[in-house]
PDB file of N, CA and C in Angstrom:
ATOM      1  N   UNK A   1      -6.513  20.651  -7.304  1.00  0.00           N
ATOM      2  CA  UNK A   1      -5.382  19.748  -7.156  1.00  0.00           C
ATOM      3  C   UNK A   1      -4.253  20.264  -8.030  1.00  0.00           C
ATOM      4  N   UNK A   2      -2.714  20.488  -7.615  1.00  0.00           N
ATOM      5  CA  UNK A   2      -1.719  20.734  -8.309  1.00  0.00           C
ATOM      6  C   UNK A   2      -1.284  19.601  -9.557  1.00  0.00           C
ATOM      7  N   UNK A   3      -0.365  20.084 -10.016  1.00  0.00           N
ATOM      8  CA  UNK A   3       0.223  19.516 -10.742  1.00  0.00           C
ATOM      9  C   UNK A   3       1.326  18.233 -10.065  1.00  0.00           C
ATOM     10  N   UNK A   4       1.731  18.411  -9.028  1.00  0.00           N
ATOM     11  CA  UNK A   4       2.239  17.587  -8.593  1.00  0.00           C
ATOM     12  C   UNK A   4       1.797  16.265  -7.818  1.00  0.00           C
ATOM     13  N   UNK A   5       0.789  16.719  -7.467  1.00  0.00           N
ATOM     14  CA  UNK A   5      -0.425  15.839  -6.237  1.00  0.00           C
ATOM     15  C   UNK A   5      -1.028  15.296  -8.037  1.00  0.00           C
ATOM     16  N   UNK A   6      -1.154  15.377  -9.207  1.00  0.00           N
ATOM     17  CA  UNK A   6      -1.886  14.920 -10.115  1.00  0.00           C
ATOM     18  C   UNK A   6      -0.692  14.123 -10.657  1.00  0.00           C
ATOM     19  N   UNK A   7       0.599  14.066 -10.463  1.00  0.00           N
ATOM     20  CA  UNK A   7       1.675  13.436 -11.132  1.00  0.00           C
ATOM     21  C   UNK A   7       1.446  12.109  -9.815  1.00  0.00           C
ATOM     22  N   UNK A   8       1.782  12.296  -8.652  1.00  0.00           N
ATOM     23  CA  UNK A   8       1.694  11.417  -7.706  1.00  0.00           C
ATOM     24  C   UNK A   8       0.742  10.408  -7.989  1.00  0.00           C
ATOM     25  N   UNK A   9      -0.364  11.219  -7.527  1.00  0.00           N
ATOM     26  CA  UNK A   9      -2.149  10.256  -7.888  1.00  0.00           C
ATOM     27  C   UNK A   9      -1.955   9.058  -9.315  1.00  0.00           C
ATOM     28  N   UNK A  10      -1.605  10.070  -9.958  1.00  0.00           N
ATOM     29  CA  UNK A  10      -1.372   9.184 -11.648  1.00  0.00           C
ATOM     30  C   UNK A  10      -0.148   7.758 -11.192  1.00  0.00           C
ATOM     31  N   UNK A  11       0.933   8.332 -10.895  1.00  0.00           N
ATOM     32  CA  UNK A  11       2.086   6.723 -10.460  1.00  0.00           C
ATOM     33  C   UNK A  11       1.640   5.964  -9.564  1.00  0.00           C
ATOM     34  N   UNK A  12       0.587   6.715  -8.542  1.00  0.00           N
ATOM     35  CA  UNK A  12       0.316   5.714  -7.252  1.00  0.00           C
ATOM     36  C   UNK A  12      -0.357   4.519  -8.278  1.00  0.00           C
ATOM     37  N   UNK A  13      -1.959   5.065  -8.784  1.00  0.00           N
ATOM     38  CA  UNK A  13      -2.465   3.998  -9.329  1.00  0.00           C
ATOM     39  C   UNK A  13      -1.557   3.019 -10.545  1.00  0.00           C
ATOM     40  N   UNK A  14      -1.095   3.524 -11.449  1.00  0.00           N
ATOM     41  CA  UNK A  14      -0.055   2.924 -11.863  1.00  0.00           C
ATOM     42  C   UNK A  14       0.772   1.872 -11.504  1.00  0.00           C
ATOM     43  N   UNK A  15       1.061   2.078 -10.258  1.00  0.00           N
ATOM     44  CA  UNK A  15       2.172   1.014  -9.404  1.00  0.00           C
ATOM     45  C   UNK A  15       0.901   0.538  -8.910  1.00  0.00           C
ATOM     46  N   UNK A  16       0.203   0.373  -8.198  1.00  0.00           N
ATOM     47  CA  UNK A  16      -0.847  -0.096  -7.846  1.00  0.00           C
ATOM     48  C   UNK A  16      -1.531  -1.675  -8.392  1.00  0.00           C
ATOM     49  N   UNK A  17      -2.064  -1.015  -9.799  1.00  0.00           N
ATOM     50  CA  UNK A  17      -2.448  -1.980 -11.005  1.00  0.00           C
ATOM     51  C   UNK A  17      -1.434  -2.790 -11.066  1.00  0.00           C
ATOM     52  N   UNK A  18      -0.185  -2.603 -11.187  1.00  0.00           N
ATOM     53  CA  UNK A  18       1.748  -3.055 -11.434  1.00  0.00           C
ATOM     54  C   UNK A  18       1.365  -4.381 -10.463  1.00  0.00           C
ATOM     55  N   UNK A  19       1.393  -3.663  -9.140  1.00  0.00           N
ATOM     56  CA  UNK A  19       1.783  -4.890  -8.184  1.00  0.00           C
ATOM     57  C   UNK A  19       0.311  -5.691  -8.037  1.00  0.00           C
ATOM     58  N   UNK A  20      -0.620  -5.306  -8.258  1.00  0.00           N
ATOM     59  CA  UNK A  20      -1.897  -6.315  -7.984  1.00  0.00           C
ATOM     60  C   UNK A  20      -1.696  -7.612  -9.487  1.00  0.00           C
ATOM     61  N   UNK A  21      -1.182  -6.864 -10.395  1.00  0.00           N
ATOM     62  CA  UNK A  21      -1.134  -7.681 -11.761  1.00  0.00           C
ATOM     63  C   UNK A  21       0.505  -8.554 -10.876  1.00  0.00           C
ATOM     64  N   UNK A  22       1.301  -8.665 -10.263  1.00  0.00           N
ATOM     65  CA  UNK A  22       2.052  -9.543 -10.403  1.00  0.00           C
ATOM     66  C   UNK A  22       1.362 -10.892 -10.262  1.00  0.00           C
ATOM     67  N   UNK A  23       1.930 -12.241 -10.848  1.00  0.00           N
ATOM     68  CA  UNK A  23       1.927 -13.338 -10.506  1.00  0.00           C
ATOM     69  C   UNK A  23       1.892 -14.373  -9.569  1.00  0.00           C
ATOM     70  N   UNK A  24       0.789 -14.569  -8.782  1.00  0.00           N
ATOM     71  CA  UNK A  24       0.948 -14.692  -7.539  1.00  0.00           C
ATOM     72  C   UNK A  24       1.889 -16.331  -7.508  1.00  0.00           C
ATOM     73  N   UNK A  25       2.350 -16.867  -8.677  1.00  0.00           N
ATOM     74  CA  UNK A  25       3.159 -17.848  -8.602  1.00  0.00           C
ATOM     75  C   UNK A  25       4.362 -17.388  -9.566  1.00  0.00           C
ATOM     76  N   UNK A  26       4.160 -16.229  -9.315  1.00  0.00           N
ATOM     77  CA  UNK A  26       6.014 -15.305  -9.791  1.00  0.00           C
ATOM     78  C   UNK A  26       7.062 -15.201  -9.526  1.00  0.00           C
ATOM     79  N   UNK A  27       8.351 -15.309  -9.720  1.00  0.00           N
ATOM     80  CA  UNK A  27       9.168 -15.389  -8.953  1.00  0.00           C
ATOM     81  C   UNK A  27       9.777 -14.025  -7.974  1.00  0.00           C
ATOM     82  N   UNK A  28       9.096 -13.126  -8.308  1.00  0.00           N
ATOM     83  CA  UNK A  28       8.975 -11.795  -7.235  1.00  0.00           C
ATOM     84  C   UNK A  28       7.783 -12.326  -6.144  1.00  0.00           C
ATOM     85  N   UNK A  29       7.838 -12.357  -5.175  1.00  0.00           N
ATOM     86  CA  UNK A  29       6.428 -12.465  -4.230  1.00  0.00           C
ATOM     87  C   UNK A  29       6.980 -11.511  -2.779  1.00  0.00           C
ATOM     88  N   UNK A  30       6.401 -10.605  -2.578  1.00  0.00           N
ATOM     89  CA  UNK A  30       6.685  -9.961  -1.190  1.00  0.00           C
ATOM     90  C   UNK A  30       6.107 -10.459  -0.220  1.00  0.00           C
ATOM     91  N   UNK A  31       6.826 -10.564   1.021  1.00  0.00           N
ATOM     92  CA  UNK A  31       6.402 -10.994   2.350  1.00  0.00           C
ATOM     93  C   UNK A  31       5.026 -10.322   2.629  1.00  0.00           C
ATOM     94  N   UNK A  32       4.798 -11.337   3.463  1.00  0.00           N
ATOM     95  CA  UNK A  32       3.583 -10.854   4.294  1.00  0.00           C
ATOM     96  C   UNK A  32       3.762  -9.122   4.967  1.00  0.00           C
ATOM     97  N   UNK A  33       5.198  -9.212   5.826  1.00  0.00           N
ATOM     98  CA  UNK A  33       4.987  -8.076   5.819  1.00  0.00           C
ATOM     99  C   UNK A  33       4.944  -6.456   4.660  1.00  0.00           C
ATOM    100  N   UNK A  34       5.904  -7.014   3.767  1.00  0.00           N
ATOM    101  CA  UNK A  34       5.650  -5.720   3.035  1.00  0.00           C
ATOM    102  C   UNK A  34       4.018  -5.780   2.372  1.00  0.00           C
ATOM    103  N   UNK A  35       3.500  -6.964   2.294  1.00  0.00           N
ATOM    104  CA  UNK A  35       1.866  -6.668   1.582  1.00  0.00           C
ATOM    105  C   UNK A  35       1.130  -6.134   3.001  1.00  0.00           C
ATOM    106  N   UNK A  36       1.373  -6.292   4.169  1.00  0.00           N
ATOM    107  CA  UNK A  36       0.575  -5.201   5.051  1.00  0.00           C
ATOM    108  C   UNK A  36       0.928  -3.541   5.231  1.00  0.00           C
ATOM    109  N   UNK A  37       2.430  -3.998   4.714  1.00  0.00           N
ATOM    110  CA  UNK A  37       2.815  -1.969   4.618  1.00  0.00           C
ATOM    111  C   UNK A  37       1.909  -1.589   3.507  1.00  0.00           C
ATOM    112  N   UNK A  38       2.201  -2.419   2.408  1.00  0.00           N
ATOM    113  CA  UNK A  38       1.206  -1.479   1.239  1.00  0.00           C
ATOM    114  C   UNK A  38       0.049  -1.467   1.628  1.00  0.00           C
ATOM    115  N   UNK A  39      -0.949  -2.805   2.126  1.00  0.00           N
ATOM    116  CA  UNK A  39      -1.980  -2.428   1.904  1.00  0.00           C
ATOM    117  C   UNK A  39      -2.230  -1.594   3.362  1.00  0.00           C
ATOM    118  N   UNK A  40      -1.725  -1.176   4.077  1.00  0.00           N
ATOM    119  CA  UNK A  40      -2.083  -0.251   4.917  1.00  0.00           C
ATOM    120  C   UNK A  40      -2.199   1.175   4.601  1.00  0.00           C
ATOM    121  N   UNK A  41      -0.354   1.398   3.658  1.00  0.00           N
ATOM    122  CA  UNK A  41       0.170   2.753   2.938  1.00  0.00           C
ATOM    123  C   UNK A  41      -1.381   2.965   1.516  1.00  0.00           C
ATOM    124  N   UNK A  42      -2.050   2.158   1.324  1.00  0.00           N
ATOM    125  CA  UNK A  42      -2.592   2.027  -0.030  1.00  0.00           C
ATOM    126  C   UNK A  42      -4.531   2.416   0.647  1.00  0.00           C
ATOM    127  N   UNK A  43      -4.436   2.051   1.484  1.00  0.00           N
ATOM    128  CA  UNK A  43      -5.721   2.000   2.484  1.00  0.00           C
ATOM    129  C   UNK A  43      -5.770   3.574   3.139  1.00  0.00           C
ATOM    130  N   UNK A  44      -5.088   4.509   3.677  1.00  0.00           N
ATOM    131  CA  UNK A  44      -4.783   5.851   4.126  1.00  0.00           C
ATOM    132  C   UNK A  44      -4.682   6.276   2.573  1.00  0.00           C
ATOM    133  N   UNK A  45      -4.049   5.860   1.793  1.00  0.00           N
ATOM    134  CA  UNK A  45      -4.253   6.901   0.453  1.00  0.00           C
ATOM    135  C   UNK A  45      -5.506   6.748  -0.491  1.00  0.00           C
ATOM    136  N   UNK A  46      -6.184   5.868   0.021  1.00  0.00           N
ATOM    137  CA  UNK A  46      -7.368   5.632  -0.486  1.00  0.00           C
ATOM    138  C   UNK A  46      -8.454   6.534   0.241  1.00  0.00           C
ATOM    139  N   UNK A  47      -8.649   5.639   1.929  1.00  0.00           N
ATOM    140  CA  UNK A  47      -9.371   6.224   2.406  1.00  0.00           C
ATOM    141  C   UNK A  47      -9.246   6.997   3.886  1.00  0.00           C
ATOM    142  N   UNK A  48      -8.291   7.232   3.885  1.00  0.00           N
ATOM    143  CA  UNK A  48      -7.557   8.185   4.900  1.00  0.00           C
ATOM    144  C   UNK A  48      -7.699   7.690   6.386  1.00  0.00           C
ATOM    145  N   UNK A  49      -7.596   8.283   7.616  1.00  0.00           N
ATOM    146  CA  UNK A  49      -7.753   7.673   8.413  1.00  0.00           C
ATOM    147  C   UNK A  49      -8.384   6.036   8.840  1.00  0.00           C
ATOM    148  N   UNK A  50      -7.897   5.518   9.572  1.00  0.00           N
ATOM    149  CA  UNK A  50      -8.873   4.337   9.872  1.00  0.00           C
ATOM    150  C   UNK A  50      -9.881   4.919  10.725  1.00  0.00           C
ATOM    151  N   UNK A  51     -11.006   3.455  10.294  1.00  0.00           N
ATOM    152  CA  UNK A  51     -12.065   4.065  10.971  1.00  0.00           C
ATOM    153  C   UNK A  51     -13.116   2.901  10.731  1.00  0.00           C
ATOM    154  N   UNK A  52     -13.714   2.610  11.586  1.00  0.00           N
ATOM    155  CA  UNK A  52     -15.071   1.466  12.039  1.00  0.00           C
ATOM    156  C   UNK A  52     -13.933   0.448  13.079  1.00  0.00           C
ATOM    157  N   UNK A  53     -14.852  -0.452  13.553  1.00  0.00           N
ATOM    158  CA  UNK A  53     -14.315  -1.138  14.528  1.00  0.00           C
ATOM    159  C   UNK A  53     -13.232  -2.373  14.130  1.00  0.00           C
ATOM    160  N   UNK A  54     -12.702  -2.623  14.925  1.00  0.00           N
ATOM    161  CA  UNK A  54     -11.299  -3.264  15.000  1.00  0.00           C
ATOM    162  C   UNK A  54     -11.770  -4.588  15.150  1.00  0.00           C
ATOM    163  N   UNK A  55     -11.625  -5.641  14.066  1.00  0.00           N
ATOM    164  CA  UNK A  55     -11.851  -7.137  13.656  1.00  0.00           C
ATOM    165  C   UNK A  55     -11.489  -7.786  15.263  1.00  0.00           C
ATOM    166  N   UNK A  56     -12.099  -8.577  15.181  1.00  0.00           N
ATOM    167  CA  UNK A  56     -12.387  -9.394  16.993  1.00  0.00           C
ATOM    168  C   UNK A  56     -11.073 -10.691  16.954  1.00  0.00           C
ATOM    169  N   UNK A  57     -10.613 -11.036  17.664  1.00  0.00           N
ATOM    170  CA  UNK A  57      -9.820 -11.801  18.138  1.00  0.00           C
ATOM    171  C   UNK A  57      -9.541 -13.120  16.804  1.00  0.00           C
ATOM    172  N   UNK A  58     -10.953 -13.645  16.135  1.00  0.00           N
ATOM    173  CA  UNK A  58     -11.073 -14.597  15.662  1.00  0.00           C
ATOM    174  C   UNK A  58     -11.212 -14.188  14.141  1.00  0.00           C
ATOM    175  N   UNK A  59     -11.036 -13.040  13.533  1.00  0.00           N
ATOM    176  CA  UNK A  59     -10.655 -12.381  12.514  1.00  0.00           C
ATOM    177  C   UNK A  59      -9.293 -12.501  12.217  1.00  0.00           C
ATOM    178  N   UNK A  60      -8.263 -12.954  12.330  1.00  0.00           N
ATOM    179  CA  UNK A  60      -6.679 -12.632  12.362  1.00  0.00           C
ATOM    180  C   UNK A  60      -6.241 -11.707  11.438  1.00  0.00           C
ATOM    181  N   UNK A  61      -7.074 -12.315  10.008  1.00  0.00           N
ATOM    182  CA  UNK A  61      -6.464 -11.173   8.777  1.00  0.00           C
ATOM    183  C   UNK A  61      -6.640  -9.892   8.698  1.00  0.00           C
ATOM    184  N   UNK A  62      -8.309  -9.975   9.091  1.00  0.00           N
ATOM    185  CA  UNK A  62      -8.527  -8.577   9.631  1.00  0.00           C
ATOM    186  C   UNK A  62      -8.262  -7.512  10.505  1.00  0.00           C
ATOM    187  N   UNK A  63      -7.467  -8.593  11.426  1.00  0.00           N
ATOM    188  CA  UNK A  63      -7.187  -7.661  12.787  1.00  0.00           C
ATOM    189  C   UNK A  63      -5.744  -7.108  11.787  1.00  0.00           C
ATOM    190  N   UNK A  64      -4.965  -8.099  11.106  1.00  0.00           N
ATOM    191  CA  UNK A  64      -3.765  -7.625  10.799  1.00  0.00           C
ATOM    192  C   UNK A  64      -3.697  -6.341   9.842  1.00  0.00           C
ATOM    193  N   UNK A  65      -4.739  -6.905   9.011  1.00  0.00           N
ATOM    194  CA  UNK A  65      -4.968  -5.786   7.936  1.00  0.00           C
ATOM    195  C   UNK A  65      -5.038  -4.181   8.914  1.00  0.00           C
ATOM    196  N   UNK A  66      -6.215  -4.714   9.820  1.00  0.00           N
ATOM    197  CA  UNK A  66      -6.308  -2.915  10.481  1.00  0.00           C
ATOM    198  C   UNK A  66      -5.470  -2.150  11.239  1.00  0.00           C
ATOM    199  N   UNK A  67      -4.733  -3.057  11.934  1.00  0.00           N
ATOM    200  CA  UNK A  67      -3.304  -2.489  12.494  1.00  0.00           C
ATOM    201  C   UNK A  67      -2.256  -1.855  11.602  1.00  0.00           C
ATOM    202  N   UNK A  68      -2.040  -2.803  10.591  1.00  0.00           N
ATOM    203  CA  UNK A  68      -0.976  -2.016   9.010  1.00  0.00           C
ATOM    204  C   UNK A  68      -1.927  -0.368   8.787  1.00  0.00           C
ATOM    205  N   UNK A  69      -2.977  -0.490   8.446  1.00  0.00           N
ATOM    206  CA  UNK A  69      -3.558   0.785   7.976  1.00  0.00           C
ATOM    207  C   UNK A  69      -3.594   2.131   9.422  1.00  0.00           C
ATOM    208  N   UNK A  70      -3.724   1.357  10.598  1.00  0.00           N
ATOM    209  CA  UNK A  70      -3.660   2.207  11.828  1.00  0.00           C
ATOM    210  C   UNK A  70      -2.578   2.671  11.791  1.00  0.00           C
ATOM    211  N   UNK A  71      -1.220   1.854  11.788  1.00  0.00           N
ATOM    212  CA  UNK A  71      -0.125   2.342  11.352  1.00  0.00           C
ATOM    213  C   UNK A  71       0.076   3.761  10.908  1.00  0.00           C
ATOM    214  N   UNK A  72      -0.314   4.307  10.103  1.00  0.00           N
ATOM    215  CA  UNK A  72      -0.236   5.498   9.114  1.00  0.00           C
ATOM    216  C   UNK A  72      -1.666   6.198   9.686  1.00  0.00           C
ATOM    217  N   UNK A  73      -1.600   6.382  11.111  1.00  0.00           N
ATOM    218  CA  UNK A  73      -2.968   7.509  10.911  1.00  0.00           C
ATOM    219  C   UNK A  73      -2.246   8.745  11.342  1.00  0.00           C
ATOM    220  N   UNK A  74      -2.888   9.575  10.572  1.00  0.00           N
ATOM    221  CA  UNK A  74      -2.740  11.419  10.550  1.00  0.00           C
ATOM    222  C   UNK A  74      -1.698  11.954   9.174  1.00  0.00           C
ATOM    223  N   UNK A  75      -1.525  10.301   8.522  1.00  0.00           N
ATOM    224  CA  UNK A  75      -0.604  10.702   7.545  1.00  0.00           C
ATOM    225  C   UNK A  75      -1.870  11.343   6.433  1.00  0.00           C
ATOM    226  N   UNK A  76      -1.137  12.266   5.632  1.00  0.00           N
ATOM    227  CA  UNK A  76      -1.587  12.915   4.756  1.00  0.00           C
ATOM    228  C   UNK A  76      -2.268  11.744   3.213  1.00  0.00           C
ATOM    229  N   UNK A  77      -3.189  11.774   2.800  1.00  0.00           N
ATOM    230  CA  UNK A  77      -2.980  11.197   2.105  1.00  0.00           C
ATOM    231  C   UNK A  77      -2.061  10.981   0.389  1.00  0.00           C
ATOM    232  N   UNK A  78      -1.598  12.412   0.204  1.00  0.00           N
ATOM    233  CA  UNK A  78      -0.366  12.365  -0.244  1.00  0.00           C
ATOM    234  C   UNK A  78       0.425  11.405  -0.014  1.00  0.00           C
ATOM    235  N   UNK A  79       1.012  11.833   1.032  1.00  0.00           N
ATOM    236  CA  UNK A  79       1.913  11.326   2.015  1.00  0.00           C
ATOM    237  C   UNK A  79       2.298   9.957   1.519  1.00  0.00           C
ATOM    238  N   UNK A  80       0.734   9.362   2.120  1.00  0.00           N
ATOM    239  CA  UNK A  80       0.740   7.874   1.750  1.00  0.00           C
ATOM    240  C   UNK A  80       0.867   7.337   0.398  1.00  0.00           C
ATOM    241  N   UNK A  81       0.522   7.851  -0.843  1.00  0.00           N
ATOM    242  CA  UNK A  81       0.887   7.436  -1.703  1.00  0.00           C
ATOM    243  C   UNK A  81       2.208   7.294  -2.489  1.00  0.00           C
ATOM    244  N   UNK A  82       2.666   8.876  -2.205  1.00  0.00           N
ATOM    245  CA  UNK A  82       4.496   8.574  -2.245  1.00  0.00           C
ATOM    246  C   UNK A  82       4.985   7.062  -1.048  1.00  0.00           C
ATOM    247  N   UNK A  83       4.838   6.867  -0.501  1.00  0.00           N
ATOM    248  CA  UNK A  83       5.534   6.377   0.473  1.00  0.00           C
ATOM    249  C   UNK A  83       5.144   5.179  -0.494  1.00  0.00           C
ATOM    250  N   UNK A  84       3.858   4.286  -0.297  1.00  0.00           N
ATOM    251  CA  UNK A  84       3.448   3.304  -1.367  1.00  0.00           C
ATOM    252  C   UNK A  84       4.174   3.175  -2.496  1.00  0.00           C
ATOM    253  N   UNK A  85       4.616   4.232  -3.105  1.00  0.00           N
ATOM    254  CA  UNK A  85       5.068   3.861  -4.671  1.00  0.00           C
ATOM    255  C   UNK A  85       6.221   3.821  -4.142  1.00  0.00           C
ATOM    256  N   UNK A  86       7.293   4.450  -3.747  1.00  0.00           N
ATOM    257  CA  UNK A  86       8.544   4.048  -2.911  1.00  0.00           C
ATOM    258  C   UNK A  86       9.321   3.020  -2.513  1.00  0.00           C
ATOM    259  N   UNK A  87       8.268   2.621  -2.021  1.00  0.00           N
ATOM    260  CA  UNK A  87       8.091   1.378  -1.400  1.00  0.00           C
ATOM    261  C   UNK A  87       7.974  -0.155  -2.588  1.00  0.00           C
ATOM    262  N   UNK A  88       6.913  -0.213  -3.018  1.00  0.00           N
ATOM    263  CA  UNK A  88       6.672  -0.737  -4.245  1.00  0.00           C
ATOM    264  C   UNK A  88       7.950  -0.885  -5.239  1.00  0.00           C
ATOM    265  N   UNK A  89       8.278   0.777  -5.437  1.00  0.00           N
ATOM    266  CA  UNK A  89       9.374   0.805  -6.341  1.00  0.00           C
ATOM    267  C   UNK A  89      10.991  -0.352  -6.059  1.00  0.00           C
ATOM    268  N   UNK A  90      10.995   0.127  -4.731  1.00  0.00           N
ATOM    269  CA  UNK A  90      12.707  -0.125  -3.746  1.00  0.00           C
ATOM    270  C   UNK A  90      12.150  -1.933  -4.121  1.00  0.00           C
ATOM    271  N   UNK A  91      10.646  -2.612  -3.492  1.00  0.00           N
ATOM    272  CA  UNK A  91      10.822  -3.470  -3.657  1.00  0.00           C
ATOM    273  C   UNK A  91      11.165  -4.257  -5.098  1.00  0.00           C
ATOM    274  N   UNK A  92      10.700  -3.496  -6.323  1.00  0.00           N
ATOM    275  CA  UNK A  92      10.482  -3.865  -7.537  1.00  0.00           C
ATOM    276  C   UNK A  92      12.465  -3.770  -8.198  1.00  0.00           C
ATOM    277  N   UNK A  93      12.601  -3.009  -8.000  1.00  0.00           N
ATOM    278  CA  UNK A  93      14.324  -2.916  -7.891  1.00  0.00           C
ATOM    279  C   UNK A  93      15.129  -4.075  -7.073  1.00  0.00           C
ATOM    280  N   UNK A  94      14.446  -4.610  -6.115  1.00  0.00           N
ATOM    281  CA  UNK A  94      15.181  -5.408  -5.289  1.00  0.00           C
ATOM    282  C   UNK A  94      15.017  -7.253  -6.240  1.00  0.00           C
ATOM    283  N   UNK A  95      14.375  -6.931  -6.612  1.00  0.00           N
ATOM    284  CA  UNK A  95      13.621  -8.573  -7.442  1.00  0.00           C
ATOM    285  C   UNK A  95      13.939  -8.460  -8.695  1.00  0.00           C
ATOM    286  N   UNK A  96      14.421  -6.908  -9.242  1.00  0.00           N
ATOM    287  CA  UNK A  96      14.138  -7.286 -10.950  1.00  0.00           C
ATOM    288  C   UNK A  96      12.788  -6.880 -11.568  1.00  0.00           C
ATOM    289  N   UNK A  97      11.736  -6.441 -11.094  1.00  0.00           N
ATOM    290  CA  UNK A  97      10.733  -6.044 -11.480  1.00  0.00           C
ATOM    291  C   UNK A  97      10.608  -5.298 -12.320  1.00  0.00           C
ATOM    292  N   UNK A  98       9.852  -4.970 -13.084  1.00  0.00           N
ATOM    293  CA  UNK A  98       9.663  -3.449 -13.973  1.00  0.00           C
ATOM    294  C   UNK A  98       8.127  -2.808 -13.582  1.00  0.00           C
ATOM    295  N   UNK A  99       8.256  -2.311 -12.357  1.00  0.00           N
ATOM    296  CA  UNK A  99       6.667  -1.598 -12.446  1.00  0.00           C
ATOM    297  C   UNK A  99       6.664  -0.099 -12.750  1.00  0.00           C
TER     298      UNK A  99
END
């Protein structure tokens, strides 16, 4: 692993810990949709492609969850973690955050 892919890896989890530690009665709270970009962008940089079967009709969260992570297939998992912290970041700038 480079030096750069080890700088990435290091901020992804970083921002990661950041946004799981916010307050879920904080006055930053991201939409539903940006918590399915991350956890989709966060799900491919974890565990790369999707893969096992697609939550059944009467699952909703699940179905939603697996579509966000389908989203991003063939992305690199690099890829996905810049994009995640990016993302994270733009939102954390937009609220006042410090992650």
């Amino acid at each position: 692993m480079g030096e750069a892919m080890d700088d990435i890896a290091s901020r992804f989890e970083q921002v990661v810990a950041r946004i799981k530690a916010l307050p879920a009665d904080g006055p930053a709270q991201p939409s539903n949709e940006l918590k399915l970009k991350l956890y989709g962008l966060f799900r491919q940089a974890r565990d790369g492609d999707v893969h096992g079967a697609k939550p059944g009709l009467f699952d909703m969260v699940g179905k939603f969850k697996y579509e966000a992570w389908s989203r991003h297939q063939g992305m690199t998992r690099d890829e996905a973690m810049r994009q995640y912290v990016a993302t994270a970041e733009h939102f954390a700038c937009e609220h006042g955050v410090k992650i």
